[in-house]
Structure formats: structure tokens, C-alpha cells
Protein backbone atom coordinates (compact mmCIF):
# COMPACT_ATOMS: atom_id res chain seq x y z
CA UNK A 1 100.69 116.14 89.00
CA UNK A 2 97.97 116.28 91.32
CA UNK A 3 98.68 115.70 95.39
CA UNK A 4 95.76 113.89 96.68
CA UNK A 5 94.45 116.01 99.48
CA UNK A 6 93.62 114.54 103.22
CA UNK A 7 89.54 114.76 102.89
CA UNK A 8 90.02 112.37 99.55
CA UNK A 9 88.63 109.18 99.16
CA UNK A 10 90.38 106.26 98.41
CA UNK A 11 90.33 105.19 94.87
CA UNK A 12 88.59 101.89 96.47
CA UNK A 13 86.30 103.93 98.32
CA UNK A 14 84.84 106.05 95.10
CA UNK A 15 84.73 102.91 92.85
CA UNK A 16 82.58 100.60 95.46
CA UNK A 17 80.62 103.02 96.86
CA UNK A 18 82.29 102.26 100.21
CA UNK A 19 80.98 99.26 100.76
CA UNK A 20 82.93 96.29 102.24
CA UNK A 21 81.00 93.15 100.75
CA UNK A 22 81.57 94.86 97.17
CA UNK A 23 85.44 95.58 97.67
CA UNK A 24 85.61 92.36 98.63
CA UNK A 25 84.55 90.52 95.56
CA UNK A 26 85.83 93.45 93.72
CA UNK A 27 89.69 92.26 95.34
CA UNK A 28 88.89 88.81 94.51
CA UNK A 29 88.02 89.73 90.35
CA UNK A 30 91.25 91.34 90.54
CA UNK A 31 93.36 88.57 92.21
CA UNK A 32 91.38 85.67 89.57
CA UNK A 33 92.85 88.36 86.63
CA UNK A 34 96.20 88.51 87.99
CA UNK A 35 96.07 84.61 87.46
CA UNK A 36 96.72 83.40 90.96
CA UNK A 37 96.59 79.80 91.50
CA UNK A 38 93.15 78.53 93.04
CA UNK A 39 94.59 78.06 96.51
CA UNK A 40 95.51 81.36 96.60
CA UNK A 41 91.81 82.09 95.75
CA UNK A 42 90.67 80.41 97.71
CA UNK A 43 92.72 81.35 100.85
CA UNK A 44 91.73 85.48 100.48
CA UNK A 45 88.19 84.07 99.94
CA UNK A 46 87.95 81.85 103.14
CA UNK A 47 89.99 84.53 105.10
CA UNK A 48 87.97 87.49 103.44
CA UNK A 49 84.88 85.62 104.11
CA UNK A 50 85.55 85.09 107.48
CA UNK A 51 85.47 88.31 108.16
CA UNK A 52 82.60 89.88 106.38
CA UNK A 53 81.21 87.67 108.51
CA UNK A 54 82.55 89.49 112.08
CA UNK A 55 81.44 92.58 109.99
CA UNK A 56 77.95 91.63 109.53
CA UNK A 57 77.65 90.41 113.01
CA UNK A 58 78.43 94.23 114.08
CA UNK A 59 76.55 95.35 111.28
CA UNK A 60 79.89 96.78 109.57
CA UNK A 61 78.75 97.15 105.88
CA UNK A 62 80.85 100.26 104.84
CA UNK A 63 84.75 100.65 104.37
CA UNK A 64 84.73 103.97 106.15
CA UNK A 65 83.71 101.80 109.49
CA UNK A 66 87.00 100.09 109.88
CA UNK A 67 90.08 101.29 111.47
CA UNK A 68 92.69 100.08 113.26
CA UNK A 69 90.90 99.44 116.51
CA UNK A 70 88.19 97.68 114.87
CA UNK A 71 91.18 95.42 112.98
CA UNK A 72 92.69 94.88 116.37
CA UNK A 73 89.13 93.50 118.22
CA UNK A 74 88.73 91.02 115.35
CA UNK A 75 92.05 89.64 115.62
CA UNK A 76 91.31 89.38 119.29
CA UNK A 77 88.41 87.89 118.55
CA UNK A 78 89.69 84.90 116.41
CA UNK A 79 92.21 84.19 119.72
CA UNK A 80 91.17 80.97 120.85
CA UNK A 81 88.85 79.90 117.73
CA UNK A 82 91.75 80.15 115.41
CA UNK A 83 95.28 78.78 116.00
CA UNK A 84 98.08 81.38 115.75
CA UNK A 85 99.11 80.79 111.74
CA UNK A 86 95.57 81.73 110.48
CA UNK A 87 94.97 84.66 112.71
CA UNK A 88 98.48 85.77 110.82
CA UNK A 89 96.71 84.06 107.72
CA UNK A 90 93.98 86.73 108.29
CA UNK A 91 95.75 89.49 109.36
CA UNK A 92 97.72 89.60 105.96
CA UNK A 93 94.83 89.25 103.80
């Protein structure tokens, strides 16, 4: 069996080409196949929405771009717009 090494990429990262708006919908395919209700869609896709939306506004486009400072700023970010239980909403998806 192979060990992946340090300098590979993600599975996710090879199949979308690294880019964030594609992973997303890409998640959300896979979620709709698993056959989760439609409020479970449609929670990833409002929270997952939400923030491509922070991304775009920083000009994020590409997986490789966030870590777990840039996680950390956007959940500071929703402090004060969003009340505690969707930040944690967010924070899981």
C-alpha cells in the first residue's frame, strides 16, 4: 500500500483543479447522492455560499489559499452579523 507523501495533493485538490467554487458544488453533488433531506441541502448551500462569498471578496478562488488563519478571520468576521449558532452552523460545514 502506498503512504501518501507530505508534497501530495489532496484527492479534492487533483480532482477540482484546486479551485474552491468547484469543490463546492462538487460537495454539494455528493451530499444530494448520499440522499440528504433538502434542509440539509440547503443548510451546506446557504452556509457554503456564504462563504464563497468572504472568498470572493478577498479574491480567494483556490483551495490551496485557505488555512487555518484564514478560517479563523472569517469566523471573526461573521461576529456581530451572525448570532453565535450559525457562526457554529458555519464553522461545521
Amino acid at each position: 500500500m502506498l503512504k501518501p507523501e507530505n508534497n501530495d495533493r489532496t484527492i479534492l485538490d487533483f480532482a477540482q483543479g484546486g479551485y474552491l467554487s468547484i469543490a463546492v458544488d462538487s460537495f454539494i453533488t455528493d451530499r444530494r447522492a448520499s440522499e440528504l433531506t433538502k434542509h440539509s441541502i440547503k443548510f451546506y448551500q446557504s452556509y457554503l455560499k456564504a462563504f464563497l462569498d468572504y472568498c470572493d471578496s478577498l479574491a480567494v478562488t483556490q483551495i490551496k489559499q485557505i488555512n487555518h488563519d484564514f478560517v479563523r478571520k472569517y469566523l471573526l468576521f461573521l461576529e456581530g452579523k451572525w448570532n453565535p449558532c450559525a457562526i457554529h452552523g458555519s464553522f461545521r460545514t
